[in-house]
PDB file of N, CA and C in Angstrom:
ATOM      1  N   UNK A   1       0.824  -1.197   0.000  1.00  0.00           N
ATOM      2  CA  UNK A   1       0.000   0.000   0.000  1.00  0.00           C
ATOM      3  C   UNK A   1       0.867   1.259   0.000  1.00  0.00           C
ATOM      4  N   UNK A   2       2.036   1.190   1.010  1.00  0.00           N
ATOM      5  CA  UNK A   2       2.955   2.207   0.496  1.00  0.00           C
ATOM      6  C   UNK A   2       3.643   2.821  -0.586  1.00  0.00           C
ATOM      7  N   UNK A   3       3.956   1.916  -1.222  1.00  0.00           N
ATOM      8  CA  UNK A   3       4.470   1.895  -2.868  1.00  0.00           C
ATOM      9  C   UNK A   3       3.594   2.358  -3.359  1.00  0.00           C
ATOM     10  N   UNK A   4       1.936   2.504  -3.763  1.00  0.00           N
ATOM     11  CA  UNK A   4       0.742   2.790  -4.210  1.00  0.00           C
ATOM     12  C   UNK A   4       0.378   4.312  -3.961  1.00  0.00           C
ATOM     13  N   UNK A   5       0.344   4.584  -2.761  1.00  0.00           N
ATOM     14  CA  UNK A   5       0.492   5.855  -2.028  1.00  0.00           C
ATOM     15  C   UNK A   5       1.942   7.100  -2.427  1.00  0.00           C
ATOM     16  N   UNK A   6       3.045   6.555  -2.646  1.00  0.00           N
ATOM     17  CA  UNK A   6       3.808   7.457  -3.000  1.00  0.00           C
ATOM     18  C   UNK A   6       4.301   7.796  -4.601  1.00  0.00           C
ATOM     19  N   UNK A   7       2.919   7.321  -5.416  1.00  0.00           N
ATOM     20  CA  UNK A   7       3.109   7.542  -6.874  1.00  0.00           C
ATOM     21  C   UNK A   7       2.039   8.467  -7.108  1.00  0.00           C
ATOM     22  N   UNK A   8       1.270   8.965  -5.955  1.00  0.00           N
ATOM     23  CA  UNK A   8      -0.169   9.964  -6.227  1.00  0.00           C
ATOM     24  C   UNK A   8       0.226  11.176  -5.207  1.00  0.00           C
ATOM     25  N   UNK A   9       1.643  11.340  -5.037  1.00  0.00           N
ATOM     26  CA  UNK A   9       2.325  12.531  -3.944  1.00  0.00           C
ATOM     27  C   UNK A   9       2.897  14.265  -5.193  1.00  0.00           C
ATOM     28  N   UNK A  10       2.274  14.787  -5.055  1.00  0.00           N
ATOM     29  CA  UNK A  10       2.579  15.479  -5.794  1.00  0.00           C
ATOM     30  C   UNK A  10       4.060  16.222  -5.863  1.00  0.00           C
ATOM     31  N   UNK A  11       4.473  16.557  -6.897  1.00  0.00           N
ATOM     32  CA  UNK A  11       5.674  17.481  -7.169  1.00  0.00           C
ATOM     33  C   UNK A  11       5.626  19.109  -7.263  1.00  0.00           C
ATOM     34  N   UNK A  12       6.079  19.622  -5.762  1.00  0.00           N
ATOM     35  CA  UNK A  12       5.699  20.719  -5.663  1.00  0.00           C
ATOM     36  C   UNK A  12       6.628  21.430  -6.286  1.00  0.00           C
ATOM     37  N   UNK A  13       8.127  21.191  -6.564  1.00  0.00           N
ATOM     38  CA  UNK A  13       9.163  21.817  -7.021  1.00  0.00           C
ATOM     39  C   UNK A  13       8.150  21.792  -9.042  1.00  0.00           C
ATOM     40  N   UNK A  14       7.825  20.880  -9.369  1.00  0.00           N
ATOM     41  CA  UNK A  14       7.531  20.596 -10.579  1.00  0.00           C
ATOM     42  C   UNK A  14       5.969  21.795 -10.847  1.00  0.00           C
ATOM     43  N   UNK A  15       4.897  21.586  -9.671  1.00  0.00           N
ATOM     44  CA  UNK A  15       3.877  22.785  -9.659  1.00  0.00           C
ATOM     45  C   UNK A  15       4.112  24.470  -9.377  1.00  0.00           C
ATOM     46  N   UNK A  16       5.569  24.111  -8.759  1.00  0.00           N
ATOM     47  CA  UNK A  16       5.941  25.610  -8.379  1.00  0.00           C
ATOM     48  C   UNK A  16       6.470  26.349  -9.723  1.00  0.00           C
ATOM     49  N   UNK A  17       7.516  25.253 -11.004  1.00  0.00           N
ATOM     50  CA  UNK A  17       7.885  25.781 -11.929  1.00  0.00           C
ATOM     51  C   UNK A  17       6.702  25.868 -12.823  1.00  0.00           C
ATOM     52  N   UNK A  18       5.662  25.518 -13.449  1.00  0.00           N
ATOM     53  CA  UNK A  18       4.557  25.528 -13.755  1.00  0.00           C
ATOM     54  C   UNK A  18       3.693  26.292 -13.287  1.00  0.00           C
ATOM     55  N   UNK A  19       3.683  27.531 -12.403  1.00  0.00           N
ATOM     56  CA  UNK A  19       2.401  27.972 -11.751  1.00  0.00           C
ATOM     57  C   UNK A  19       2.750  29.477 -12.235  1.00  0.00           C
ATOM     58  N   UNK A  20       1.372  30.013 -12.690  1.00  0.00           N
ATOM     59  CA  UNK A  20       1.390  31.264 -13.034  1.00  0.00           C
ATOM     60  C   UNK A  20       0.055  32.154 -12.263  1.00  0.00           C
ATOM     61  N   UNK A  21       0.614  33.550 -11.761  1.00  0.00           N
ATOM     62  CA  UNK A  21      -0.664  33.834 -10.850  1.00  0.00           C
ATOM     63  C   UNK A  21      -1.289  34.298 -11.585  1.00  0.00           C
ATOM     64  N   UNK A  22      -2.789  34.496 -11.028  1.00  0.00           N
ATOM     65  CA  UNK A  22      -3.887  35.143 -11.614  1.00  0.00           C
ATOM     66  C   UNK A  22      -3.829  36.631 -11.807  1.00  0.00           C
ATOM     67  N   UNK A  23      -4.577  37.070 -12.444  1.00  0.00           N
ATOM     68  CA  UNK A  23      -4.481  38.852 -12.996  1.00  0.00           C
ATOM     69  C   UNK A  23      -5.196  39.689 -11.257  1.00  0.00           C
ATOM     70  N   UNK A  24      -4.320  40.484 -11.444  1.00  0.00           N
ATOM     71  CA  UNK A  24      -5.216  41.146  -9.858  1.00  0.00           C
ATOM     72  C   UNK A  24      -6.454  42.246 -10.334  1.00  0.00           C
ATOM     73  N   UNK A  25      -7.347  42.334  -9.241  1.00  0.00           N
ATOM     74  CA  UNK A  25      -8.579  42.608  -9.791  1.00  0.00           C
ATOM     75  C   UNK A  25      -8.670  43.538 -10.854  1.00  0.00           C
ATOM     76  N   UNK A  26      -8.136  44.711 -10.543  1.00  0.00           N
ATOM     77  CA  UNK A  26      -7.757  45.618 -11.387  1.00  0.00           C
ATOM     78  C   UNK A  26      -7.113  45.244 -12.569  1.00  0.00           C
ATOM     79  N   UNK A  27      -6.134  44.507 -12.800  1.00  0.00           N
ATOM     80  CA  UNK A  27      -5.694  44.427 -14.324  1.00  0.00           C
ATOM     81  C   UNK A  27      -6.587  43.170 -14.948  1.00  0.00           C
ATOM     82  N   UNK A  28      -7.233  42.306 -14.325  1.00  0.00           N
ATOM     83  CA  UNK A  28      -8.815  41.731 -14.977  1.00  0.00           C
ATOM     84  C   UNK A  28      -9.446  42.678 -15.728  1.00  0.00           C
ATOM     85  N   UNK A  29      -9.854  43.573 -14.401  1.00  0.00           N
ATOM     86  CA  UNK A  29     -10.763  44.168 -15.186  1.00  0.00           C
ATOM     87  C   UNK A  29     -10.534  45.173 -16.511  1.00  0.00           C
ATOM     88  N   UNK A  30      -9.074  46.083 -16.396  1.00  0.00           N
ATOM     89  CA  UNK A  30      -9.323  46.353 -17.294  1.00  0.00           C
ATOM     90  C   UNK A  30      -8.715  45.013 -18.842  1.00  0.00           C
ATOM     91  N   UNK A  31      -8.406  44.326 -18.392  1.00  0.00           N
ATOM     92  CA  UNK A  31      -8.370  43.077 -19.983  1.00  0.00           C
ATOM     93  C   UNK A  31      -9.631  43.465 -20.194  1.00  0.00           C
ATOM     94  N   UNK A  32     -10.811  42.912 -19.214  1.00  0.00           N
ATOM     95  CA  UNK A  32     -11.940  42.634 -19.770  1.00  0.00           C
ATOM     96  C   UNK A  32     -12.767  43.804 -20.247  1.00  0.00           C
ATOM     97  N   UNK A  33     -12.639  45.257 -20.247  1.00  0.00           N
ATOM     98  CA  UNK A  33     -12.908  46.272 -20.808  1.00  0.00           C
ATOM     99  C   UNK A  33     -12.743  46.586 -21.751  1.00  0.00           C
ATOM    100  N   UNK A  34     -11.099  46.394 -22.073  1.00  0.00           N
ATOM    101  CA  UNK A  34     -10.393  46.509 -23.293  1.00  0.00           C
ATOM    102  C   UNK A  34     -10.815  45.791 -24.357  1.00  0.00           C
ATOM    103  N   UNK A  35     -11.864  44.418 -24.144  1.00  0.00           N
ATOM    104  CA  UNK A  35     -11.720  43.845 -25.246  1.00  0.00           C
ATOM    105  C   UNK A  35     -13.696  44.346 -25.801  1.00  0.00           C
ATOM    106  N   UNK A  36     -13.679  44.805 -27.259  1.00  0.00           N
ATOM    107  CA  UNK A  36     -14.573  44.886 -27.687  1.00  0.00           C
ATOM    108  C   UNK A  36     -15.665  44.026 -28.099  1.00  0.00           C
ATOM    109  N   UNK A  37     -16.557  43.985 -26.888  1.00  0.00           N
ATOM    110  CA  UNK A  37     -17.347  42.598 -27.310  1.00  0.00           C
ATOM    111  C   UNK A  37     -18.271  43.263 -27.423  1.00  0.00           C
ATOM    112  N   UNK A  38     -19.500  42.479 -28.218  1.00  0.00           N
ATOM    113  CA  UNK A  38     -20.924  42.888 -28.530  1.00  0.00           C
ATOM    114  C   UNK A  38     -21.653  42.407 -27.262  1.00  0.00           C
ATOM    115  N   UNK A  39     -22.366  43.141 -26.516  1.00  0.00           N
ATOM    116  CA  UNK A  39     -23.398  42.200 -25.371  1.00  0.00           C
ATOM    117  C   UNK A  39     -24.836  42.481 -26.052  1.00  0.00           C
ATOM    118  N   UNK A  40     -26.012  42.438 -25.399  1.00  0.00           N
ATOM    119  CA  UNK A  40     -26.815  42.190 -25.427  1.00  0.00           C
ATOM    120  C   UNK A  40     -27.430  43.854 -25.456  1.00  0.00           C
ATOM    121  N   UNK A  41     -27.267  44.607 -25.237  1.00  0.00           N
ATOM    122  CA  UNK A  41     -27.695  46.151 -25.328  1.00  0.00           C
ATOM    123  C   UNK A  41     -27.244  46.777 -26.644  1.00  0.00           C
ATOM    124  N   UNK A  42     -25.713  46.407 -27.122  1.00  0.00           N
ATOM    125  CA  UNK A  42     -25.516  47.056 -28.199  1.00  0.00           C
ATOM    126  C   UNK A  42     -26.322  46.279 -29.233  1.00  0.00           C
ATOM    127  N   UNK A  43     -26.532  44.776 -29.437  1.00  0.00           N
ATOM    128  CA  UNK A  43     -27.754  44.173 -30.272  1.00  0.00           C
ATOM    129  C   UNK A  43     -28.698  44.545 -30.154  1.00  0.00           C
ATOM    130  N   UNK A  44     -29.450  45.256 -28.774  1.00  0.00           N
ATOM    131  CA  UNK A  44     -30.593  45.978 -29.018  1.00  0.00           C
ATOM    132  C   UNK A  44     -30.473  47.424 -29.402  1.00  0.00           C
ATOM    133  N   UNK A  45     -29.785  47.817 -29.142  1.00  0.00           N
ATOM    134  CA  UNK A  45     -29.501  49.541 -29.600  1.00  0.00           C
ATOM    135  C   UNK A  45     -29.536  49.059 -31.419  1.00  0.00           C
ATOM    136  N   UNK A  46     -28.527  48.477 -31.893  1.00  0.00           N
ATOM    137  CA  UNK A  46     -28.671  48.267 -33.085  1.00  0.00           C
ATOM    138  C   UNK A  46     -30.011  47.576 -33.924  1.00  0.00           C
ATOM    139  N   UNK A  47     -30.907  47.074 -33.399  1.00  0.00           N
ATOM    140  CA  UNK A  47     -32.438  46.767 -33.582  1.00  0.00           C
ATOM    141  C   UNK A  47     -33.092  47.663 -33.537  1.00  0.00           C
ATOM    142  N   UNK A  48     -32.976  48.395 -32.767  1.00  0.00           N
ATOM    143  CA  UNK A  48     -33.910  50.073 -32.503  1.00  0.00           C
ATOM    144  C   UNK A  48     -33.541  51.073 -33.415  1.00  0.00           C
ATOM    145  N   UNK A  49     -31.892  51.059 -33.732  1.00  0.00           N
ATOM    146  CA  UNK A  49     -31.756  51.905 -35.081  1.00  0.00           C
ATOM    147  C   UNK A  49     -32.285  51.839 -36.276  1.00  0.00           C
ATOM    148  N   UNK A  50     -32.211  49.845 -36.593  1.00  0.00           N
ATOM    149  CA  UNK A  50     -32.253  49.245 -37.879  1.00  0.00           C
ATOM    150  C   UNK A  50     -34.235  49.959 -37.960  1.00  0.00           C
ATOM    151  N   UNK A  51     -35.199  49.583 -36.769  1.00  0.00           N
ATOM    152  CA  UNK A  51     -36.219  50.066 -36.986  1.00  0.00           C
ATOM    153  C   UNK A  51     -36.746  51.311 -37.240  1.00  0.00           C
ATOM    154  N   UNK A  52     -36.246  52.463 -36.337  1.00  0.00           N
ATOM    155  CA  UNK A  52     -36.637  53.774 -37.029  1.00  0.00           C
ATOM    156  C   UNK A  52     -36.002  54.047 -38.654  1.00  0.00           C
ATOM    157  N   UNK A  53     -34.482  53.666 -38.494  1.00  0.00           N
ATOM    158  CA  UNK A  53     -34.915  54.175 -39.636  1.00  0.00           C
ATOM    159  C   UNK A  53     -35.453  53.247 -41.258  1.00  0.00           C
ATOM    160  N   UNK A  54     -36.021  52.287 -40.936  1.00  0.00           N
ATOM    161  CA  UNK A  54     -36.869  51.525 -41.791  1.00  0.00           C
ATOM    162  C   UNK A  54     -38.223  51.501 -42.103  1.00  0.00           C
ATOM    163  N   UNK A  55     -38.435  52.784 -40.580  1.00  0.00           N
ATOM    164  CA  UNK A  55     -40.272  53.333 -40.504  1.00  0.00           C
ATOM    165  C   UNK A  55     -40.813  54.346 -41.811  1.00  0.00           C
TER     166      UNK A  55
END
């Protein structure tokens, strides 16, 4: 059972070279500002245009 047990021990030297931290709140947020996505308001703003001026 010992032999079994020390093949599921993790490698912290091996997770420590591998580990990258997360963005701190502030530079999240602005990535996620920066990037120009369409949501759900500018599809309706653009529906409300497409209709007036098609009236």
């Amino acid at each position: 059972m010992a032999e079994k047990d020390r093949s599921i021990m993790i490698n912290f030297e091996e997770e420590l070279k591998n580990f990258k931290p997360s963005l701190e709140v502030e530079e999240a947020e602005q990535a996620i500002y920066n990037h120009e996505l369409t949501d759900m308001t500018d599809v309706l703003k653009e529906m409300m245009q497409e209709l007036k001026h098609n009236m």
